[in-house]
Each structure stands twice: as C-alpha cells, then as structure tokens.
Protein backbone atom coordinates (compact mmCIF):
# COMPACT_ATOMS: atom_id res chain seq x y z
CA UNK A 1 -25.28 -29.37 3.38
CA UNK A 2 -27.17 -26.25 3.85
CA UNK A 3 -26.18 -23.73 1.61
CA UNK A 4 -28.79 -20.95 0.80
CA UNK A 5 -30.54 -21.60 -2.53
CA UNK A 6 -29.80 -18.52 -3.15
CA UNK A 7 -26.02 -18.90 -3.51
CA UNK A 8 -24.48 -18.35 -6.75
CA UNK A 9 -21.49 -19.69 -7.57
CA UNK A 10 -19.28 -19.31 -10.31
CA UNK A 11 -16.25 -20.58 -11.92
CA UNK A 12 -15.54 -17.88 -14.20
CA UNK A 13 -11.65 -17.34 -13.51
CA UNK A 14 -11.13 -20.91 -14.74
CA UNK A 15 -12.34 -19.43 -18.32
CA UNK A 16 -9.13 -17.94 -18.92
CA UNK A 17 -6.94 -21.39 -19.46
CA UNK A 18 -4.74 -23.10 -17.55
CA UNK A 19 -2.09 -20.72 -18.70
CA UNK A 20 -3.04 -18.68 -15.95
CA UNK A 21 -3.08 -20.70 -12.83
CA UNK A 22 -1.96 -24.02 -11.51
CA UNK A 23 -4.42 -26.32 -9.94
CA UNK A 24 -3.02 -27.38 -6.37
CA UNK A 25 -4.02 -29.11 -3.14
CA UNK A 26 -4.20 -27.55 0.41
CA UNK A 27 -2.45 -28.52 3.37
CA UNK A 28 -3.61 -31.22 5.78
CA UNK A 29 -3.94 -29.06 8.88
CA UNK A 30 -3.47 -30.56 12.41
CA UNK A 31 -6.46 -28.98 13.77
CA UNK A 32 -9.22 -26.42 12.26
CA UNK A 33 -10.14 -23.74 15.06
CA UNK A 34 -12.72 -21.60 13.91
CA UNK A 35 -11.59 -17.93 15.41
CA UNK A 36 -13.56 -15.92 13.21
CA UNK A 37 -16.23 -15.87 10.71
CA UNK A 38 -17.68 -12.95 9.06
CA UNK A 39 -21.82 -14.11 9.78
CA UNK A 40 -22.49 -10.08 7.95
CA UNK A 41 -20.96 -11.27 4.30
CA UNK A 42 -21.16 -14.63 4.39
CA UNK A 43 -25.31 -14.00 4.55
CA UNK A 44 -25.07 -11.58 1.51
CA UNK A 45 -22.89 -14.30 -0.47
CA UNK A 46 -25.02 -17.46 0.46
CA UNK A 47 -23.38 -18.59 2.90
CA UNK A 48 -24.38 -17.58 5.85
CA UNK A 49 -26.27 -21.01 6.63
CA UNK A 50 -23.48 -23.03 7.21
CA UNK A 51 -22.41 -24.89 10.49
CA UNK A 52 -19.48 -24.67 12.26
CA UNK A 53 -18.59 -27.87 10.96
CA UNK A 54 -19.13 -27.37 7.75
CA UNK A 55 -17.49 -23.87 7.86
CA UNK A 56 -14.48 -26.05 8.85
CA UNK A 57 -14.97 -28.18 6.11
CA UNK A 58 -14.90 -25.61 3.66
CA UNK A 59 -12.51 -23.00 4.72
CA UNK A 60 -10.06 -24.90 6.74
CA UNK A 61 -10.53 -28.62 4.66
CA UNK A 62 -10.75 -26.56 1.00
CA UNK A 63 -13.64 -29.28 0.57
CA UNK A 64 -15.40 -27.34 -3.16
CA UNK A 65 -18.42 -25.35 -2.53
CA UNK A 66 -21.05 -27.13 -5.04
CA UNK A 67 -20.64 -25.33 -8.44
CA UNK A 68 -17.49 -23.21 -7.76
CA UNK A 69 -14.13 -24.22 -8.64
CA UNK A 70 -13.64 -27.97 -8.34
CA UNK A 71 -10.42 -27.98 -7.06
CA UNK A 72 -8.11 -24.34 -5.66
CA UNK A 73 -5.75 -22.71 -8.74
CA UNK A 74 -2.44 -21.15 -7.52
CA UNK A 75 -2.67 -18.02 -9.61
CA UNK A 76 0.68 -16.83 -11.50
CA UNK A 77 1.87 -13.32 -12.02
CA UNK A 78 4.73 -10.98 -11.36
CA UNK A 79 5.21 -7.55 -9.73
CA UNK A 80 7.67 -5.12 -8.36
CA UNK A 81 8.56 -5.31 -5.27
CA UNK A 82 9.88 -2.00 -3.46
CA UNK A 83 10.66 -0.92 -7.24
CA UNK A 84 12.48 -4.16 -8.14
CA UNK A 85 11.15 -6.43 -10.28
CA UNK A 86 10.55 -10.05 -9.26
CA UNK A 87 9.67 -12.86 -11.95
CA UNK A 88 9.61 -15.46 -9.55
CA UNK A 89 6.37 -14.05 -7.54
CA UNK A 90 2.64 -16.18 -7.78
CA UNK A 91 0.46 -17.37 -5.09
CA UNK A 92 2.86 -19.17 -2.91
CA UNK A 93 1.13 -19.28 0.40
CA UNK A 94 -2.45 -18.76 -1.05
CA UNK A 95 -4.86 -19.89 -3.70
CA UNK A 96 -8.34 -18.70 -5.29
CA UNK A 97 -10.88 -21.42 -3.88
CA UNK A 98 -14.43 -20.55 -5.05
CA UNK A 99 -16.21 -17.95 -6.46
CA UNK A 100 -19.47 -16.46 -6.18
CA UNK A 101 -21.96 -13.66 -6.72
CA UNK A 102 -22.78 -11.05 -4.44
CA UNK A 103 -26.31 -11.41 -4.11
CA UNK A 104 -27.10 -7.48 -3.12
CA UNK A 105 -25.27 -6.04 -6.09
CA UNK A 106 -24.87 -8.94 -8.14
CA UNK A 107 -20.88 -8.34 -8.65
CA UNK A 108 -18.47 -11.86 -8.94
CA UNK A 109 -16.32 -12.40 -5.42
CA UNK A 110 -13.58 -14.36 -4.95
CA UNK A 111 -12.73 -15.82 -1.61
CA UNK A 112 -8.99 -16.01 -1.60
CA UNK A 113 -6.60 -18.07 0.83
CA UNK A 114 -3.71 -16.81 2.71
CA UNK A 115 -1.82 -19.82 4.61
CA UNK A 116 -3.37 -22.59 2.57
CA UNK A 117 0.03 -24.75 2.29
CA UNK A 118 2.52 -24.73 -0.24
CA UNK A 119 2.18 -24.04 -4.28
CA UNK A 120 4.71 -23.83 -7.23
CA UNK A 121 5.31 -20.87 -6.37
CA UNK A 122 6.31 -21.04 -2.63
CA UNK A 123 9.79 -20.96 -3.16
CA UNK A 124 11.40 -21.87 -0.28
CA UNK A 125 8.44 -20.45 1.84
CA UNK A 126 6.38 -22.76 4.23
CA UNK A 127 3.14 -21.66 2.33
CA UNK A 128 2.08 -20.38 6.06
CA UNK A 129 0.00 -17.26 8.25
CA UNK A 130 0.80 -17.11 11.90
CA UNK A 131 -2.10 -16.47 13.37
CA UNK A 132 -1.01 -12.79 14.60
CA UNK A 133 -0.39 -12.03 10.84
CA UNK A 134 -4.39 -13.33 10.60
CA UNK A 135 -5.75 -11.29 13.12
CA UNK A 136 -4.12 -8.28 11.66
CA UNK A 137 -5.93 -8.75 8.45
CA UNK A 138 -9.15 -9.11 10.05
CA UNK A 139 -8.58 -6.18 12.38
CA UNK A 140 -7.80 -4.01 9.47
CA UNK A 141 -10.17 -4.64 6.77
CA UNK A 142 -13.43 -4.54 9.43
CA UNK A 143 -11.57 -1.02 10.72
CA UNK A 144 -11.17 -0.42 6.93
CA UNK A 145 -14.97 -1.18 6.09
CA UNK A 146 -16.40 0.75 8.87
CA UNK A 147 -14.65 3.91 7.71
CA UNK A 148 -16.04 2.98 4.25
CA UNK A 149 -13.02 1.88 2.52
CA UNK A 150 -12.85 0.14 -0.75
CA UNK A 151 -11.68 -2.40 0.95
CA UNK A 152 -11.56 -7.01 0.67
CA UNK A 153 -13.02 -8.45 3.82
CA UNK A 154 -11.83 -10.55 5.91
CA UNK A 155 -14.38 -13.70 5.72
CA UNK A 156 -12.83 -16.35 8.05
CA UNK A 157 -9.89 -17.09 10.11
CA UNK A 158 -9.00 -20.63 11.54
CA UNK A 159 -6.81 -22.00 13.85
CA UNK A 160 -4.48 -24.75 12.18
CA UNK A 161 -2.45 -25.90 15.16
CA UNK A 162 1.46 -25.70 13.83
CA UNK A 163 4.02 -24.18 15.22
CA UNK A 164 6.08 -22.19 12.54
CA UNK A 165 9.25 -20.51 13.18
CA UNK A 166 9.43 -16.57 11.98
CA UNK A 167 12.12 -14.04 12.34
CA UNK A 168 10.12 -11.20 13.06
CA UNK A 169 8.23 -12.45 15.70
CA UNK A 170 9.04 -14.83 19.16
CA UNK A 171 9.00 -18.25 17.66
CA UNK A 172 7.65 -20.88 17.68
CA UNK A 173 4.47 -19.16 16.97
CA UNK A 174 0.66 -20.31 16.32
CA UNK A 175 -0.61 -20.70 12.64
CA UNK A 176 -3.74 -19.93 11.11
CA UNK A 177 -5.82 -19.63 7.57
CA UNK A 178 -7.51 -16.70 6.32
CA UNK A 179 -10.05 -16.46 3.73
CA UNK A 180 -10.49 -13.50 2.00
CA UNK A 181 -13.68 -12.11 0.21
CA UNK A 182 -12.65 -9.58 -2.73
CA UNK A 183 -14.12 -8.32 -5.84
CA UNK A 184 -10.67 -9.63 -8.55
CA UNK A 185 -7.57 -11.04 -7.69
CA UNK A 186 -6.55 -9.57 -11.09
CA UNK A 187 -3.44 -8.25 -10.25
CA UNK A 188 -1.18 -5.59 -12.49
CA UNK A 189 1.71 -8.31 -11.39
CA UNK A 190 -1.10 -10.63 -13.53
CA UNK A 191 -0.43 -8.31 -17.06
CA UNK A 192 3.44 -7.98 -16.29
CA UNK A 193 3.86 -11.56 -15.96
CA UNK A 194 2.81 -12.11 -19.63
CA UNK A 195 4.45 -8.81 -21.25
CA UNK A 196 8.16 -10.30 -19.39
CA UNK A 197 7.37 -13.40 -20.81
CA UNK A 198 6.40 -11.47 -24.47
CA UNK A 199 2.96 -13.59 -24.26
CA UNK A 200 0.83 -10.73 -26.24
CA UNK A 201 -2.08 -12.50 -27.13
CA UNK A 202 -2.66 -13.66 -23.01
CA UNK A 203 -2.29 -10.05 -22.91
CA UNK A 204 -5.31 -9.25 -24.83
CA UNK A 205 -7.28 -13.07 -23.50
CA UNK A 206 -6.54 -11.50 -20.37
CA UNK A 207 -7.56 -7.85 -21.15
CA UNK A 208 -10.61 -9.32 -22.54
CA UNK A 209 -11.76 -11.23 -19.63
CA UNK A 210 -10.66 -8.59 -16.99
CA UNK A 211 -13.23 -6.18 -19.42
CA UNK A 212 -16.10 -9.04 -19.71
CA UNK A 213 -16.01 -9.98 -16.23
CA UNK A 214 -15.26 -6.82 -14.07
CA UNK A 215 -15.35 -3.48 -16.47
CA UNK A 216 -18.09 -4.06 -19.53
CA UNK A 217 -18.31 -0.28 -19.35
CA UNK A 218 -15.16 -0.07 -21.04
CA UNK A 219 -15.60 -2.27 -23.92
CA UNK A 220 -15.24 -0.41 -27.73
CA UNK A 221 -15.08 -1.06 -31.03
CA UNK A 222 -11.77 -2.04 -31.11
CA UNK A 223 -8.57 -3.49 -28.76
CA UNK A 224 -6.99 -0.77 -28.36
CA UNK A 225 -9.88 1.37 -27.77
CA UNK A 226 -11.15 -0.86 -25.05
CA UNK A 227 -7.28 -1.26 -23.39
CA UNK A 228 -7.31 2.65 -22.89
CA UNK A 229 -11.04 3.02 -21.32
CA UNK A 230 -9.62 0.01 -19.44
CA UNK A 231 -6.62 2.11 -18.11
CA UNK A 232 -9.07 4.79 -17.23
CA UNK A 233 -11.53 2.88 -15.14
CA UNK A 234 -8.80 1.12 -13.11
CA UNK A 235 -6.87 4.73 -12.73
CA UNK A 236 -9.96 6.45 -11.72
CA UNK A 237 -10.88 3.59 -8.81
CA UNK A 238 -7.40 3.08 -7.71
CA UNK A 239 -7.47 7.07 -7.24
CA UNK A 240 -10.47 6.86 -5.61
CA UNK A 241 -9.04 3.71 -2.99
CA UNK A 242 -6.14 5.81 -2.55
CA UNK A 243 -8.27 8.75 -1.76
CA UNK A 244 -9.98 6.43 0.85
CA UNK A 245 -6.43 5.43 2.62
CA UNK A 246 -5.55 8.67 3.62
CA UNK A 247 -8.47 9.93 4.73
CA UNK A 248 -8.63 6.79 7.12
CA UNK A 249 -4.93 7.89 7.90
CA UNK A 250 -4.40 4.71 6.89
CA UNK A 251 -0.33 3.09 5.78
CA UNK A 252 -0.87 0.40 3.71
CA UNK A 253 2.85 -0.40 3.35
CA UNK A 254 3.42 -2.91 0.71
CA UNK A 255 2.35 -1.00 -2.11
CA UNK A 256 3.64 -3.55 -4.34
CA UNK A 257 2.64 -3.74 -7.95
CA UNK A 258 1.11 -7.23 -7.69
CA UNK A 259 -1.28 -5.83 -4.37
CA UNK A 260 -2.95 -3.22 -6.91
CA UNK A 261 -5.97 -5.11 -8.62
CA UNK A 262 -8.07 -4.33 -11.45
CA UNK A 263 -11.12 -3.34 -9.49
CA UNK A 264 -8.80 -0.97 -7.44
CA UNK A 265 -10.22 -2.99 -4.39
CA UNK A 266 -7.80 -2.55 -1.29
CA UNK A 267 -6.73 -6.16 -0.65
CA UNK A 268 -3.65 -8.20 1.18
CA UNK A 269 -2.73 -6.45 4.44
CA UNK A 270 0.88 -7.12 5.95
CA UNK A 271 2.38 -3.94 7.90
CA UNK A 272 -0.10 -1.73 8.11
CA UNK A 273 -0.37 1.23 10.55
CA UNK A 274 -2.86 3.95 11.02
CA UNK A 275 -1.52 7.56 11.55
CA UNK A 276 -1.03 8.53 15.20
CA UNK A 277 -0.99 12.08 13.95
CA UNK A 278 -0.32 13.92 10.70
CA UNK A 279 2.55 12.85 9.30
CA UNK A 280 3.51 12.63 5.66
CA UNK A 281 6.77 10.48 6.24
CA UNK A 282 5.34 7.72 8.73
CA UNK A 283 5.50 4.18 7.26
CA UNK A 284 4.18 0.78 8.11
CA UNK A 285 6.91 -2.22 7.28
CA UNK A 286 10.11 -2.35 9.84
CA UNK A 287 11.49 -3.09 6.18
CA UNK A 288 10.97 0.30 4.61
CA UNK A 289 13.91 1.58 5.37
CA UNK A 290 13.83 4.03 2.54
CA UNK A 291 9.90 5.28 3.43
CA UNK A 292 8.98 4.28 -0.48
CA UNK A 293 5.39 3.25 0.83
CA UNK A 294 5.28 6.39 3.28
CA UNK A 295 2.03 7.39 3.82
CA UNK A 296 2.32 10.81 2.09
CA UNK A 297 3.99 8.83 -0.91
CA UNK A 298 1.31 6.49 -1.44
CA UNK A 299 -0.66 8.23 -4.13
CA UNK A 300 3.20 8.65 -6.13
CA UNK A 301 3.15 5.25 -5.41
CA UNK A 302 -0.28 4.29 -7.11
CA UNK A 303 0.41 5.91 -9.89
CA UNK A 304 4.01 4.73 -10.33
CA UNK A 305 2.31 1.05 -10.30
CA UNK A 306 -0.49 2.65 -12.76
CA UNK A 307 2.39 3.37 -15.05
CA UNK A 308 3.19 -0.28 -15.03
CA UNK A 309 0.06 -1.21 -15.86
CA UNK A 310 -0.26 1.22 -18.58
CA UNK A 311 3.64 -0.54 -19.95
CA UNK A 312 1.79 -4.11 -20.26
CA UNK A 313 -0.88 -2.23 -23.17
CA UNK A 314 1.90 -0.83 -25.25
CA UNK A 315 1.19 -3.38 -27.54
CA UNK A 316 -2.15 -3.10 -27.70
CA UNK A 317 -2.84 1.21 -27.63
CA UNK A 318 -0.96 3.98 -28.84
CA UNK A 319 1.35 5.19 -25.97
CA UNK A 320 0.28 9.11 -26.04
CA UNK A 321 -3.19 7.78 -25.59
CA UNK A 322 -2.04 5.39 -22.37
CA UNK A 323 0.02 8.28 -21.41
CA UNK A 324 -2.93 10.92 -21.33
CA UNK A 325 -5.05 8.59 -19.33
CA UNK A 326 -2.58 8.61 -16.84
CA UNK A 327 -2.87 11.89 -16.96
CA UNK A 328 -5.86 12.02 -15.61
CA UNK A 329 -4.97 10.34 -12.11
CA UNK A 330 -3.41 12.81 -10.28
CA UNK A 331 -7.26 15.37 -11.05
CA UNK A 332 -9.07 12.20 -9.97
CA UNK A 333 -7.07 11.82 -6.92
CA UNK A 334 -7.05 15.03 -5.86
CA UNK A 335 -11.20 15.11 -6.17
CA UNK A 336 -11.81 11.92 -4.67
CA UNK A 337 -9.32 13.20 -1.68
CA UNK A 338 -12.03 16.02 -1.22
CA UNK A 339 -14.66 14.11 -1.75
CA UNK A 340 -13.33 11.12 0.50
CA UNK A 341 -12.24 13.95 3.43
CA UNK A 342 -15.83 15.48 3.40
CA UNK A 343 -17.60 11.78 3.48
CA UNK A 344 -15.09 11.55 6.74
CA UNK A 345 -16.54 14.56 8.35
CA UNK A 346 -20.19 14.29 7.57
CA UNK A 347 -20.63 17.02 5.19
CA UNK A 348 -22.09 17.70 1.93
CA UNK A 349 -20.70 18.90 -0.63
CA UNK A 350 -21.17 22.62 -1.36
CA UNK A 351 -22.62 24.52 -4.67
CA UNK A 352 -19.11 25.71 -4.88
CA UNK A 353 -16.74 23.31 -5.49
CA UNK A 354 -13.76 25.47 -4.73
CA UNK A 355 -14.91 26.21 -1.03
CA UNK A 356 -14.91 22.33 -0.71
CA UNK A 357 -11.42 22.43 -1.67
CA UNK A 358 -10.72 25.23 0.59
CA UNK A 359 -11.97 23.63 3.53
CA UNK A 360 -10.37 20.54 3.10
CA UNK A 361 -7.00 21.85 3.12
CA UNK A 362 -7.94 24.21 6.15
CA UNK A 363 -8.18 20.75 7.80
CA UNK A 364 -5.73 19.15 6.84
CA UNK A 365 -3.38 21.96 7.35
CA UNK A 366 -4.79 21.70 11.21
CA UNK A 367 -4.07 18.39 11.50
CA UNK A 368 0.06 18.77 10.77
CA UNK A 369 0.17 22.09 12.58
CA UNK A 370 -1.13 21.38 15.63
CA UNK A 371 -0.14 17.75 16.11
CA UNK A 372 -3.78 16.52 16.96
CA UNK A 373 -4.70 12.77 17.54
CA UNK A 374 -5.15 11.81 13.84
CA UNK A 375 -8.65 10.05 14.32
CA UNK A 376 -9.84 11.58 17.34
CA UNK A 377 -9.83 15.28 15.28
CA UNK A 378 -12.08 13.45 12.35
CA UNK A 379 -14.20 11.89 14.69
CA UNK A 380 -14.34 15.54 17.12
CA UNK A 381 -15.39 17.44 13.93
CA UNK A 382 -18.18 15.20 12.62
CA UNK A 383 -21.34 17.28 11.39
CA UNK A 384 -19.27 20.43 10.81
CA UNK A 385 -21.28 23.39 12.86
CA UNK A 386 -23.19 20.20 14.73
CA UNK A 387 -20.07 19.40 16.29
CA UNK A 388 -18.72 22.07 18.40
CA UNK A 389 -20.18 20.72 21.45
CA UNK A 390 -18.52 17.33 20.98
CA UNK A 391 -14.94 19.24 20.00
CA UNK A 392 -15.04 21.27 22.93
CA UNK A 393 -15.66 18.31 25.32
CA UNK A 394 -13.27 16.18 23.24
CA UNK A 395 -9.69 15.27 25.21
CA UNK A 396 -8.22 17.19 22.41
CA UNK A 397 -9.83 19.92 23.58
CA UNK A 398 -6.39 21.59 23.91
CA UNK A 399 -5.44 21.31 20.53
CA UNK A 400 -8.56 23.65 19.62
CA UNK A 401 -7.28 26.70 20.08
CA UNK A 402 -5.56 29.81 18.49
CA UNK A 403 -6.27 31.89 15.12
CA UNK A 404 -5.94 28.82 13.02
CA UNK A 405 -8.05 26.55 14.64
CA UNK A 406 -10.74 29.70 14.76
CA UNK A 407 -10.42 29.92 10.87
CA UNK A 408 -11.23 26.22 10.49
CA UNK A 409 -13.87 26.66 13.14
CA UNK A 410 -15.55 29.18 11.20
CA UNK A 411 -15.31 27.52 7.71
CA UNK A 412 -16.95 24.25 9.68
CA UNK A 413 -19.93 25.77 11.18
CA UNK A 414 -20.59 26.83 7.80
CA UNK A 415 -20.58 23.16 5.95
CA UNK A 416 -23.85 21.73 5.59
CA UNK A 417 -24.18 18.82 7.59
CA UNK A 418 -24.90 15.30 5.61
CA UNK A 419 -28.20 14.21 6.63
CA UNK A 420 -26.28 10.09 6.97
CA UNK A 421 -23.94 11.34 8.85
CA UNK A 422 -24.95 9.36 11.65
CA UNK A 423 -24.91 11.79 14.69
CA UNK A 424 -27.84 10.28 16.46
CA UNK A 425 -26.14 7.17 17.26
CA UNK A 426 -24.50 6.21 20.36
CA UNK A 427 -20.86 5.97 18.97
CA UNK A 428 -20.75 9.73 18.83
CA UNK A 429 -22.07 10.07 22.10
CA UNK A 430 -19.04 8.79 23.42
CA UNK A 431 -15.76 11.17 24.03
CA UNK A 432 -13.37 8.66 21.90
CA UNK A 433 -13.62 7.00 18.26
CA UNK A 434 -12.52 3.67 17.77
CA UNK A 435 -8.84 3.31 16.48
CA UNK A 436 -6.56 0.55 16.04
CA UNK A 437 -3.15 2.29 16.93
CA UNK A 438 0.19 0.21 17.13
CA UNK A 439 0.05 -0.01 20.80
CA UNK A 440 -3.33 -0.98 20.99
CA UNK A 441 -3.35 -4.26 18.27
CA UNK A 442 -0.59 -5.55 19.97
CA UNK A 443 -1.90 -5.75 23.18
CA UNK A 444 -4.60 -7.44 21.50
CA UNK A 445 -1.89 -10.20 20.10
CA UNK A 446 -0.63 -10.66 23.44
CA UNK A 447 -4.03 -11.48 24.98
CA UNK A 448 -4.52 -13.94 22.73
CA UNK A 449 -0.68 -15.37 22.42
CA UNK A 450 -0.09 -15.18 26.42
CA UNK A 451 -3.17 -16.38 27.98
CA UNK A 452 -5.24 -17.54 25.08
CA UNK A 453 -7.48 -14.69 25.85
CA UNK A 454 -10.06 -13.53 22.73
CA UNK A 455 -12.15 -11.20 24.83
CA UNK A 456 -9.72 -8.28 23.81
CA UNK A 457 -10.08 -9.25 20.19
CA UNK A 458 -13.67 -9.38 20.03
CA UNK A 459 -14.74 -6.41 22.03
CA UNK A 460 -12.24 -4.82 19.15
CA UNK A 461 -14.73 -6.21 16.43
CA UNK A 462 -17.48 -5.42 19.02
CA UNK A 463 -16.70 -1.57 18.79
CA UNK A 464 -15.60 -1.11 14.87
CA UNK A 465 -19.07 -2.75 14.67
CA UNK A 466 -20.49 0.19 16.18
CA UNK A 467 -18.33 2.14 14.27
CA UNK A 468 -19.45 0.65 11.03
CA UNK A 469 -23.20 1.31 11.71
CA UNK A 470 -22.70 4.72 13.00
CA UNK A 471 -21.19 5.30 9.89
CA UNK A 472 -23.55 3.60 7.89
CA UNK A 473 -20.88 1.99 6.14
C-alpha cells in the first residue's frame, strides 16, 4: 500500500462508547467507477499517494485505512426536520469510515459516506446516492471552497453500477458513493438525541469530547461553565458560515437541525441553489413549500437550530446564561455578514467600522433594486475603485446606471483595495465569473446521464479551479 508516512490517522470518535454509534458493513457494489477524486485534499490528508485501485479499495470497498477505524460506525442522533421533530433519524444511507489529521493545520477530519448501503437506521430507505445527487455535492462544495466557504469537501465520488428507482428524478437512474472530508460530524441532532431520550450524563460524555476534541478553547473550571463557552464558540462559527452563505448567494435548503455541526462547518448538500438575483424569498428544495429555508430566512433559521442546541445544556448551565449567549448571534452575524461581503469584493476593511457597514448595505441595496445578475455584480465590482473598467465592460453594464448606482460607485472607488484580492489573475480578465446556476448544473447531469459525456463536468471543476486560485481560497 502506499500511503504517505506522513498520514495520521485517528480513531478518536470511537472514544465516546458504543452508545453513540453502531458498527455496520457497506454494501457489495456491482462495480466501483472512480468519477472523481479530490488529488488537492487527499495530498494534505496523506493520501494523496494512492492508486486508482486502491482508491477503489478504500472508498468504494470501505477496506480500513491502517490505524483509523477498524470497521465504519452508523452514527445515531435526532433532529428537526422542517420544524418537526424526528426520533427516528441516524445515518441511514451513510457512515463515518476513517479519520485523520489534517497535516497543514493539524485539525481531526472525518471522511464521511453518503450511499454506503443500508444501516439501522435506513428505515425503509435503500441506503443509496444516485449519482446526479453525487455530482451535485461535488459541484457545490468545490463552488463553495473557491468562494471561501466554511465549507466539507467533496473527496471522492464512485460509480457503483445499480439502477435505483427515485420519484424525483426519471428512473431507473445510475448510483454512486460519495465520500466526504469534514472537520465533525457532531451534529446538534447528536445532543437532542440524548436529552429525548433523558440520557444526561451522554450529555455531558458527549459535551466533553465535542470540547476535548474540537473546542479546548472553551474548557473552564466547571460543566456548566465550559457548556456555555461551548454555546458561544459554536454560535459565533455557525454565524460566521451563515455569513459565508449569503454572501456566496448561496440556498442551502435543508437547514435541518441534524445538518448544523459543532464546528459550524457547512456539510450535506441536497437542494441547493445559488441566487440568480437578489431575492430574499428564493428557496432551494421543490419541498419547501412554505420557504422555511428561504434564503433570506436562513440566518432565523441558524439561530432557531442554535436555540435547540442551547435546550440540550439546560441541564448542565443556567438558562439566562444559555440565553445571553444566544444573544450574541444575531451581533456576530451581522459582523461576519460585513466582514464576509467585503472579503467578496476585495476590500479591506476601513478605520471606521461604520463606513464598512454603510457600504455594505449600499450594495446590497443595489443588488435587490436593480435586479442585477447576483454573481456577475460581485465578481464586476472586485477591487472597489480598481474595478470600474471591468464594470463598465461587464454585460451588466446596463444595470450600472442612475443616482443609486452613482452613490455606490462613489462609496467603491473609495474602499481600499485588499492587496489578495487577486486582480492580476486571468479569471478576472475574463467578462464572466464562474456560477453554477440551475440551468447550467443540469445541463451538466444530462451530459453525463444522456451520452455518458464528463467533459461538461470537468471543464466545470476546470473553471471553479480557476476560480479558487484567483481567489486564493
């Protein structure tokens, strides 16, 4: 085998009991097609060595990586689901196979399954991914990463060779599993699981470990002490994440509490959109019929799941103390978004934090009064006064025009450009960014499902590449 000797695995999930997990096996897969691998991360975990074979082996055949977990754990928790609560959730199509280190930053990864085969927790479920449902995750989180999203990654995608039957797509239809690299698959489902089933002390074995292994920063003196900094670390990177998603203009659509971990990572991507144009009420999941994941309710959203978090400590930390650290999301949000919507256009921050503000809602005001392409008026305003050759050039040139846009204009040419922002590089030489509309991922499915064509999908990669390095995410 040749694994890097730098690769360092772990096992450290397995620590908590067998309270927390079920051990299981994986499916025996007709065929394993390797359709993607993610070369980038799987050199910064250790892996990046590995054959094709053996990357078949291991992500396709679940054979152990040496000194990770000997055998994949199904892991159990709960969650609400568009606001109802569901006991009966767990990793039913997925399980955490191996762990390791990341050997940049030194942080523990998981690399989690999606499509492995069937669990306890399946249900009456198949345990399945088509692969269109694969390619959407690996679409999204290497669009996600490029725009510098707190995001999982996609780490490999594989061709199983069933035919599964789905009612929202033409069936039969291909299959596929996807491995995903993430920092926790911690979930807040994982903590509401244990307070329905009145398990307090896996409450604090749990809170413990989550600390130990993730958040050491938080640890004090005493329980309840460290459940509260707890709260706040969580809070303050979920706010942050959240920050992230709608500066990409990005609908993540099931914000579901057991898709929030407690890293605040972005992870698990079903119906996700990006915004066409501004628009606080667009949504994501055919499903949604109410817009409760909208994308101008997703920080309500966060915070609503926070809250459920926050329910699981009761036990643990006085409530007015939970409840004033939840305070503190909606300020943390609301910098991060300024923060996040500057990092977007290339600008530093100024000595007067209020004409940051100011300028970010000039934009964003813009953006849902004129009815500009969403990404296209980022990507045309990049570098503040440095870009008013590119916006006047831009196929949205239209768009800028009028008192309002002048106002913005004016308050842009007198940002400081970042010095990373990246101008010099090709991809903003060019008169479009890189998007992944609706329209434009499924014409990438159909290439692939209709003439078994993967030149659309990887001149996709090819470009958020670009993207990525221009960036300098």
């Amino acid at each position: 085998m040749t694994l890097s000797p730098a690769f360092r695995p772990s096992a450290r999930h397995l620590a908590l009991g067998d309270a927390f997990y079920d051990p299981v096996a994986p499916a025996d897969f007709p065929r394993t097609d390797i359709r993607y691998r993610n070369g980038r991360w799987a050199a910064r975990v250790g892996l990046g060595s590995l054959d094709d074979a053996e990357w078949a082996r291991h992500f396709g055949r679940f054979s152990p990586l040496p000194g990770s977990l000997p055998r994949p754990v199904a892991l159990r928790y709960h969650g609400h689901q568009f606001g109802s609560y569901n006991p009966d959730l767990g990793d039913g199509r997925g399980f955490l196979f191996a762990q390791m280190h990341d050997l940049r930053d030194g942080r523990l990864l998981d690399l989690g399954t999606k499509g492995s085969g069937t669990t306890p927790w399946s249900r009456s479920g198949d345990g399945r991914l088509t692969l269109n449902g694969g390619l959407r995750e690996v679409l999204a989180t290497a669009l996600l990463e490029a725009q510098g999203v707190n995001t999982s990654k996609s780490f490999s995608l594989i061709e199983t060779g069933e035919d599964l039957e789905r009612g929202d797509e033409p069936s039969p239809t291909r299959s596929a599993v996807l491995v995903r690299l993430s920092h926790s698959h911690i979930r807040i489902g994982s903590f509401q699981r244990l307070r329905y089933l009145e398990q307090g002390d896996d409450i604090l074995r749990l809170l413990d470990h989550a600390v130990e292994t993730y958040r050491p920063e938080a640890r004090r003196p005493t329980s309840a002490a460290t459940a509260v900094a707890f709260l706040e670390g969580v809070a303050r990177d979920v706010a942050r994440t959240g920050a992230q998603w709608m500066a990409a203009g990005l609908v993540h659509g099931v914000l579901n509490t057991d898709n929030i971990n407690v890293t605040g990572e972005s992870f698990d991507y079903g119906p996700w959109r990006f915004l066409p144009t501004y628009d606080p009420g667009f949504t994501a999941a055919y499903f949604d019929h109410a817009g409760r994941y909208a994308y101008g309710r997703q920080p309500t959203v966060l915070l609503w799941n926070l809250t459920r978090l926050a329910e699981c400590l009761l036990d643990v930390a006085p409530q007015a103390e939970l409840e004033a650290t939840l305070g503190g999301f909606a300020p943390a949000f609301r910098a991060a978004f300024v923060a996040e919507t500057l990092r977007r256009l290339g600008l530093r921050p100024a000595a007067d934090p209020e004409a940051d503000k100011r300028l970010v809602e000039m934009f964003w005001t813009f953006l849902e009064a004129s009815g500009a392409p969403f990404e296209q008026a980022v990507f045309d305003h990049r570098g503040g006064r440095l870009s008013a050759g590119r916006a006047a050039r831009s196929p949205n040139a239209e768009f800028y025009a009028g008192e309002a846009y002048g106002v913005l204009r004016e308050a842009l040419d007198a940002a400081e450009p970042d010095g990373g922002a990246g101008l010099d590089h090709p991809y903003f030489s060019r008169a479009e960014p890189c998007t992944l509309l609706h329209p434009e991922v499924e014409a990438i499915l159909e290439a692939v499902n209709r003439a078994d064509d993967w030149g659309p999908f990887r001149a996709k990669l090819d470009a958020i590449d670009a993207m990525r390095v221009a960036y300098g995410s």
